[in-house]
Protein backbone atom coordinates (compact mmCIF):
# COMPACT_ATOMS: atom_id res chain seq x y z
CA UNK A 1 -14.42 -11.92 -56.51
CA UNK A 2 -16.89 -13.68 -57.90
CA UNK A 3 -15.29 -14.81 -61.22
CA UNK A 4 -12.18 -15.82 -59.18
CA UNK A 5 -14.34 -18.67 -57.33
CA UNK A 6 -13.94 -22.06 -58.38
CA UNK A 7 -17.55 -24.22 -58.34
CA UNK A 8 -15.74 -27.23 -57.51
CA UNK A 9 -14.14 -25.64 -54.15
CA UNK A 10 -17.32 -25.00 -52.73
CA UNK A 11 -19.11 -26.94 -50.38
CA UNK A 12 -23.16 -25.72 -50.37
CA UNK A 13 -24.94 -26.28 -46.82
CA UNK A 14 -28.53 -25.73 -45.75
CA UNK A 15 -29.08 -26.37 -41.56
CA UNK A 16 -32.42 -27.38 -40.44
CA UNK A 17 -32.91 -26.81 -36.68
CA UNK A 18 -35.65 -27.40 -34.34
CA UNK A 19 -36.54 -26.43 -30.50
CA UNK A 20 -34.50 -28.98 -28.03
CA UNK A 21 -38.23 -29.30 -26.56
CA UNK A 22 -41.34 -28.94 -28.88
CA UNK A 23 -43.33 -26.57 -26.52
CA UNK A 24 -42.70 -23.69 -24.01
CA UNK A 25 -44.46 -25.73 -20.87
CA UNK A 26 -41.75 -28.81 -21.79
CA UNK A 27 -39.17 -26.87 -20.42
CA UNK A 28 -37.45 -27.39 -17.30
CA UNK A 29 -37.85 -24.43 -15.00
CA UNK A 30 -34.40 -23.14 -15.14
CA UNK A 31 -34.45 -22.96 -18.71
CA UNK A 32 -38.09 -21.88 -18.95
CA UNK A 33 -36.53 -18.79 -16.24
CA UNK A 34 -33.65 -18.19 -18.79
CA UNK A 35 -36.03 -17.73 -21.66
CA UNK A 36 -38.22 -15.47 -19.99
CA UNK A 37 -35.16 -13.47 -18.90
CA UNK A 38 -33.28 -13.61 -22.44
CA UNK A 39 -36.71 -11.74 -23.97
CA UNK A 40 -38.25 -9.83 -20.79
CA UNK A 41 -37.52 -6.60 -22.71
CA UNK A 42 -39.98 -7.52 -25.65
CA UNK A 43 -43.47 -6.34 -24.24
CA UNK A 44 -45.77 -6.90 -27.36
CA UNK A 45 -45.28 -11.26 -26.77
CA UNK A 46 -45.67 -13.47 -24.11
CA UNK A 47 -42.98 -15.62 -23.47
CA UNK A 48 -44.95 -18.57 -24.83
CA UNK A 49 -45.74 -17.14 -28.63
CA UNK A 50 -41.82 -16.00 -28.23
CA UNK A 51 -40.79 -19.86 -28.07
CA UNK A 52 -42.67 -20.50 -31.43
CA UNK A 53 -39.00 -18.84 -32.82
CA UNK A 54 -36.95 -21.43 -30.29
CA UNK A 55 -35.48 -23.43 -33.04
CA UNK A 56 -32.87 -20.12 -34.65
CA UNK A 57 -31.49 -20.15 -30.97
CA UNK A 58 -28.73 -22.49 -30.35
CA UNK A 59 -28.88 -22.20 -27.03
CA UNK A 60 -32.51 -23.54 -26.71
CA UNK A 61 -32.69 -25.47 -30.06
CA UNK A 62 -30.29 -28.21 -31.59
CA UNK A 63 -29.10 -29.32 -35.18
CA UNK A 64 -32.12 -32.14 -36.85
CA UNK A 65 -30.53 -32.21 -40.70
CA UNK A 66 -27.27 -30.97 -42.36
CA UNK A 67 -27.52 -31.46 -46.12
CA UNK A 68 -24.48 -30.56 -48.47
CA UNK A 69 -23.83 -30.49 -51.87
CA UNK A 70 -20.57 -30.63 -54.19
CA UNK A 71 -19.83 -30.26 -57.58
CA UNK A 72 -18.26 -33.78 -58.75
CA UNK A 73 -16.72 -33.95 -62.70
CA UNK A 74 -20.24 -33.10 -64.57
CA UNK A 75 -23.17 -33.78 -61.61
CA UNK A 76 -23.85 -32.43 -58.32
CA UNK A 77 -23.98 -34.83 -55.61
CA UNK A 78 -26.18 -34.05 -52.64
CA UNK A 79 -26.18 -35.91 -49.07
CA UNK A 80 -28.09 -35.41 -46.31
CA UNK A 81 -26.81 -36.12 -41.91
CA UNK A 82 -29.76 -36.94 -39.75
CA UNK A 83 -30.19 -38.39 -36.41
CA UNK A 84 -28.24 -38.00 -32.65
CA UNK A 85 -27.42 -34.33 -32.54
CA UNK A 86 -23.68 -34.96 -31.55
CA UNK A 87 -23.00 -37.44 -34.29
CA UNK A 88 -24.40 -35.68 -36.89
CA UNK A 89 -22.34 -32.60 -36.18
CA UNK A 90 -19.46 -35.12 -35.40
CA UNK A 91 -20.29 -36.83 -39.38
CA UNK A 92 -20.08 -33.20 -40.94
CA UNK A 93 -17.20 -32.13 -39.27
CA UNK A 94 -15.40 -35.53 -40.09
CA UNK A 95 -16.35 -34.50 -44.02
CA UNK A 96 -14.56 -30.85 -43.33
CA UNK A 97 -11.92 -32.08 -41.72
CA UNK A 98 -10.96 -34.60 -44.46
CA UNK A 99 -12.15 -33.07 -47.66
CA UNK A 100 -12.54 -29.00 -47.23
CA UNK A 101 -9.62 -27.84 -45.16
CA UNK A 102 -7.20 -26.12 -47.24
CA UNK A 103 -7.26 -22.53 -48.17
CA UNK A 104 -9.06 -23.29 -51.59
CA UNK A 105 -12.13 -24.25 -50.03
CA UNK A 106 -15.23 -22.17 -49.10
CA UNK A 107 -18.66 -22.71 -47.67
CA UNK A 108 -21.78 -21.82 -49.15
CA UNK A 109 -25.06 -21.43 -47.50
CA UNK A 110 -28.19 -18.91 -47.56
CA UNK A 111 -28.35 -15.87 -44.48
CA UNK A 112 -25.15 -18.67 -43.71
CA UNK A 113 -22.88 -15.79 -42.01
CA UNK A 114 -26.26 -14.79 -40.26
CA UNK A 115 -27.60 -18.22 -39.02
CA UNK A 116 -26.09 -21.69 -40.43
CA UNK A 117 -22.44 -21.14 -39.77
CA UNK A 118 -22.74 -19.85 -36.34
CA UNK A 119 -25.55 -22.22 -35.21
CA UNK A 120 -23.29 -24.89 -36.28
CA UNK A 121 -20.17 -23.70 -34.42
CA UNK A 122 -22.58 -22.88 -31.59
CA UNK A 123 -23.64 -26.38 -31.31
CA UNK A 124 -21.06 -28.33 -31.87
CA UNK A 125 -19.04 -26.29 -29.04
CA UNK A 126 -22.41 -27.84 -26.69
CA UNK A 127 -21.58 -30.88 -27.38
CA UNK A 128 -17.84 -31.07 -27.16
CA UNK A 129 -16.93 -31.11 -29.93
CA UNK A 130 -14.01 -29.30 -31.68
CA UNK A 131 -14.81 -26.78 -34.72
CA UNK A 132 -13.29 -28.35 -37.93
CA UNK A 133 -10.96 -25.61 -39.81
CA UNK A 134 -13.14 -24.31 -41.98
CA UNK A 135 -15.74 -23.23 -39.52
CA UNK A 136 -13.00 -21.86 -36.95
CA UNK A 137 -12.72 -18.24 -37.76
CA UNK A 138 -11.62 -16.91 -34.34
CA UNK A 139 -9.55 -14.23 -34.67
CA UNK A 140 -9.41 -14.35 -38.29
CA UNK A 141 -9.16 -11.57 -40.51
CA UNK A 142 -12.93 -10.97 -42.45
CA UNK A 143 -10.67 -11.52 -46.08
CA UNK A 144 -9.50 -14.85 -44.65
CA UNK A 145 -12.64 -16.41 -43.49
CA UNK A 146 -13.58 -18.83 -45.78
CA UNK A 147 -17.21 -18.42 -46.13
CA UNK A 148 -19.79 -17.35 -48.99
CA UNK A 149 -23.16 -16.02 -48.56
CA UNK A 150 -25.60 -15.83 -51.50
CA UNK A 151 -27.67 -13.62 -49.36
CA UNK A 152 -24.95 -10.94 -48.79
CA UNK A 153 -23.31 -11.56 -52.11
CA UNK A 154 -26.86 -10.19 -53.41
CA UNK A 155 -26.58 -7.19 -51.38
CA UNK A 156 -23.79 -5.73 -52.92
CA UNK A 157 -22.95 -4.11 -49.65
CA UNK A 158 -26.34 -2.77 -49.26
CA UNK A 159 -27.91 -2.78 -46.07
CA UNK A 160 -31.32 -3.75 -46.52
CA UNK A 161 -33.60 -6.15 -45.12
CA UNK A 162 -33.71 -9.90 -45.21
CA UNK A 163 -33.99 -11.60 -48.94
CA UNK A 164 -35.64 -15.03 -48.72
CA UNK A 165 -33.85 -17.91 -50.74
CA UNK A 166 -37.53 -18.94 -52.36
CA UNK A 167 -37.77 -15.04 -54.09
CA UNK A 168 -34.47 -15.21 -54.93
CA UNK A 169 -35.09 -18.26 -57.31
CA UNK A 170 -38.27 -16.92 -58.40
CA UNK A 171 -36.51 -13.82 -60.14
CA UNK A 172 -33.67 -15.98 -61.54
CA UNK A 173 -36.11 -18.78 -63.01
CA UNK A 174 -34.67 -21.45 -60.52
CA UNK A 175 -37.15 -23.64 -59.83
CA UNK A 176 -38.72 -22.98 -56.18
CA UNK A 177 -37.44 -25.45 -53.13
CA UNK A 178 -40.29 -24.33 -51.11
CA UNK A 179 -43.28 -26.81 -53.15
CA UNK A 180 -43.80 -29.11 -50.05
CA UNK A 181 -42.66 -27.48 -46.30
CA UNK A 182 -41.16 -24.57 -45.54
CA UNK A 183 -39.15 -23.18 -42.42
CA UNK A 184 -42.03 -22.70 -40.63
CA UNK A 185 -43.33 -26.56 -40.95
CA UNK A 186 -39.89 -27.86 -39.72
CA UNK A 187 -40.95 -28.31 -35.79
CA UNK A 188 -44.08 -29.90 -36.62
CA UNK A 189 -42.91 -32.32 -39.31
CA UNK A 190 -40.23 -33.21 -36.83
CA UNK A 191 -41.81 -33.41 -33.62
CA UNK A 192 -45.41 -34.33 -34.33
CA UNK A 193 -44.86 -36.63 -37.45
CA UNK A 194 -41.47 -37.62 -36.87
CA UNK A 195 -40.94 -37.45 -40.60
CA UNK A 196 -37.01 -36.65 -41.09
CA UNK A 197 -37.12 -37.42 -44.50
CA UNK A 198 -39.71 -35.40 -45.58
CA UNK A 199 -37.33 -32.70 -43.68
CA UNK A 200 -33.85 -34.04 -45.40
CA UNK A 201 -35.94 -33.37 -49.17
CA UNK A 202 -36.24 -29.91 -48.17
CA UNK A 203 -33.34 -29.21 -47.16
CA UNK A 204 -31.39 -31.02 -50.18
CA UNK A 205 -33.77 -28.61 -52.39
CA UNK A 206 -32.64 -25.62 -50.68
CA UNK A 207 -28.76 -26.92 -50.89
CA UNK A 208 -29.29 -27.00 -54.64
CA UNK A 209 -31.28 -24.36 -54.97
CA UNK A 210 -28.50 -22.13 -53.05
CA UNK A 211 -25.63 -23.60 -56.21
CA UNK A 212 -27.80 -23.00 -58.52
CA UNK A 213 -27.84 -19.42 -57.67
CA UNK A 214 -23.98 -19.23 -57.12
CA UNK A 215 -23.86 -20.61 -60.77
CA UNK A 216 -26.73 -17.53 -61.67
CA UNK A 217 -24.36 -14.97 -60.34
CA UNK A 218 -21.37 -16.34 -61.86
CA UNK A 219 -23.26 -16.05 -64.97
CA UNK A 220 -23.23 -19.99 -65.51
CA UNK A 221 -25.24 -21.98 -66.81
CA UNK A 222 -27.72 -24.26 -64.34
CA UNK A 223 -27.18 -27.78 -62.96
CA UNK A 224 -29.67 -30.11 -65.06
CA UNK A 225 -31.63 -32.15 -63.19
CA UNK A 226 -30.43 -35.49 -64.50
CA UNK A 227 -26.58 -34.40 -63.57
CA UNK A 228 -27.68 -34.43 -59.28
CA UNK A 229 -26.92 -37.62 -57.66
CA UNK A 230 -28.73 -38.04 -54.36
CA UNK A 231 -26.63 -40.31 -51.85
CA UNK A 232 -28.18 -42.12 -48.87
CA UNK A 233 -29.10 -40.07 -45.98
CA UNK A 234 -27.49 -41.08 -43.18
């Protein structure tokens, strides 16, 4: 399969989410009741250490950064949405719906089957919005969905546990995108030092770091730094 993808087909994603609210006690009491009834099974938490996790649940956490990147001739250009929620999502889907729609295009993110892809479907549905083609797999065959994921590509239809992006690129030499924040920083950064930027870097290094290892498994050789053109983050 592997050899019979084309680099310049794919279109690499990283998602960076946060909580819709930055604390537990922010929420309104009939969401602050739905949380406590979505995890009154898990006895070793209280729902309040539970919501440090909010922001990988679409229903109580929204979309803060989409970055992509594209193979273009011989550099990689990577772009970055921010901002409203609803046109951000709105922005990417305008890029899918325009540029990735045929058969010929895939997809690419990290745990993206697992978390990015369905997040994004998840919240663009919440805000009425309709799911671009390549993202609308309903009913869909599992040979026609259009969608890559280094993380189960390096499985090799193994079933173990969750491989992290950052080790990953440590074993294949790729420089690490994890030398300033990582996943865990994301709600802070956003919602104590409203710093998207610092947010939008990390999640461009993650976009490249996920073609980079595309281009390891392919047996390629890696982008060079001076072939990635950063457009404006908008």
């Amino acid at each position: 399969m592997l050899e019979d993808i084309r680099i310049p087909n794919v279109l690499f994603i990283d998602v960076e989410t946060v909580p819709v609210v930055y604390k537990y006690t922010d929420l309104d009491e009939d969401k602050r009741k739905l949380w406590d009834t979505k995890f009154r099974y898990v006895q070793t938490e209280s729902p309040e250490n539970l919501y440090k996790k909010a922001g990988i649940y679409a229903e109580f956490a929204k979309v803060i950064c989409i970055s992509v990147g594209f193979f273009h001739f011989e550099s990689f250009r990577v772009k970055s949405f921010t901002g409203d929620e609803k046109q951000l999502l709105h922005d990417f889907s305008v890029l899918l719906n325009e540029h990735y729609h045929s058969k010929k295009h895939l997809l690419c993110a990290h745990n993206g089957k697992e978390f990015d892809f369905p997040f994004l479907c998840r919240r663009m549905l919440i805000n009425g919005l309709r799911l671009p083609k390549l993202l609308n797999i309903a009913g869909k065959k599992p040979w026609e969905v259009n969608h890559l994921d280094t993380m189960e590509l390096w499985k090799f239809g193994d079933y173990k546990s969750y491989t992290s992006l950052n080790l990953l690129a440590n074993i294949f030499n790729i420089p690490t995108p994890k030398d300033d924040i990582d996943g865990s920083d994301v709600a802070r950064v956003y919602w104590e030092e409203n710093n998207i930027q610092r947010i939008a870097t990390y999640c461009q290094k993650d976009v490249i770091t996920v073609a980079q290892l595309l281009l390891r498994f392919k047996g390629e050789p890696l982008i060079e730094e001076k072939n990635i053109v950063y457009t404006d983050i908008g």
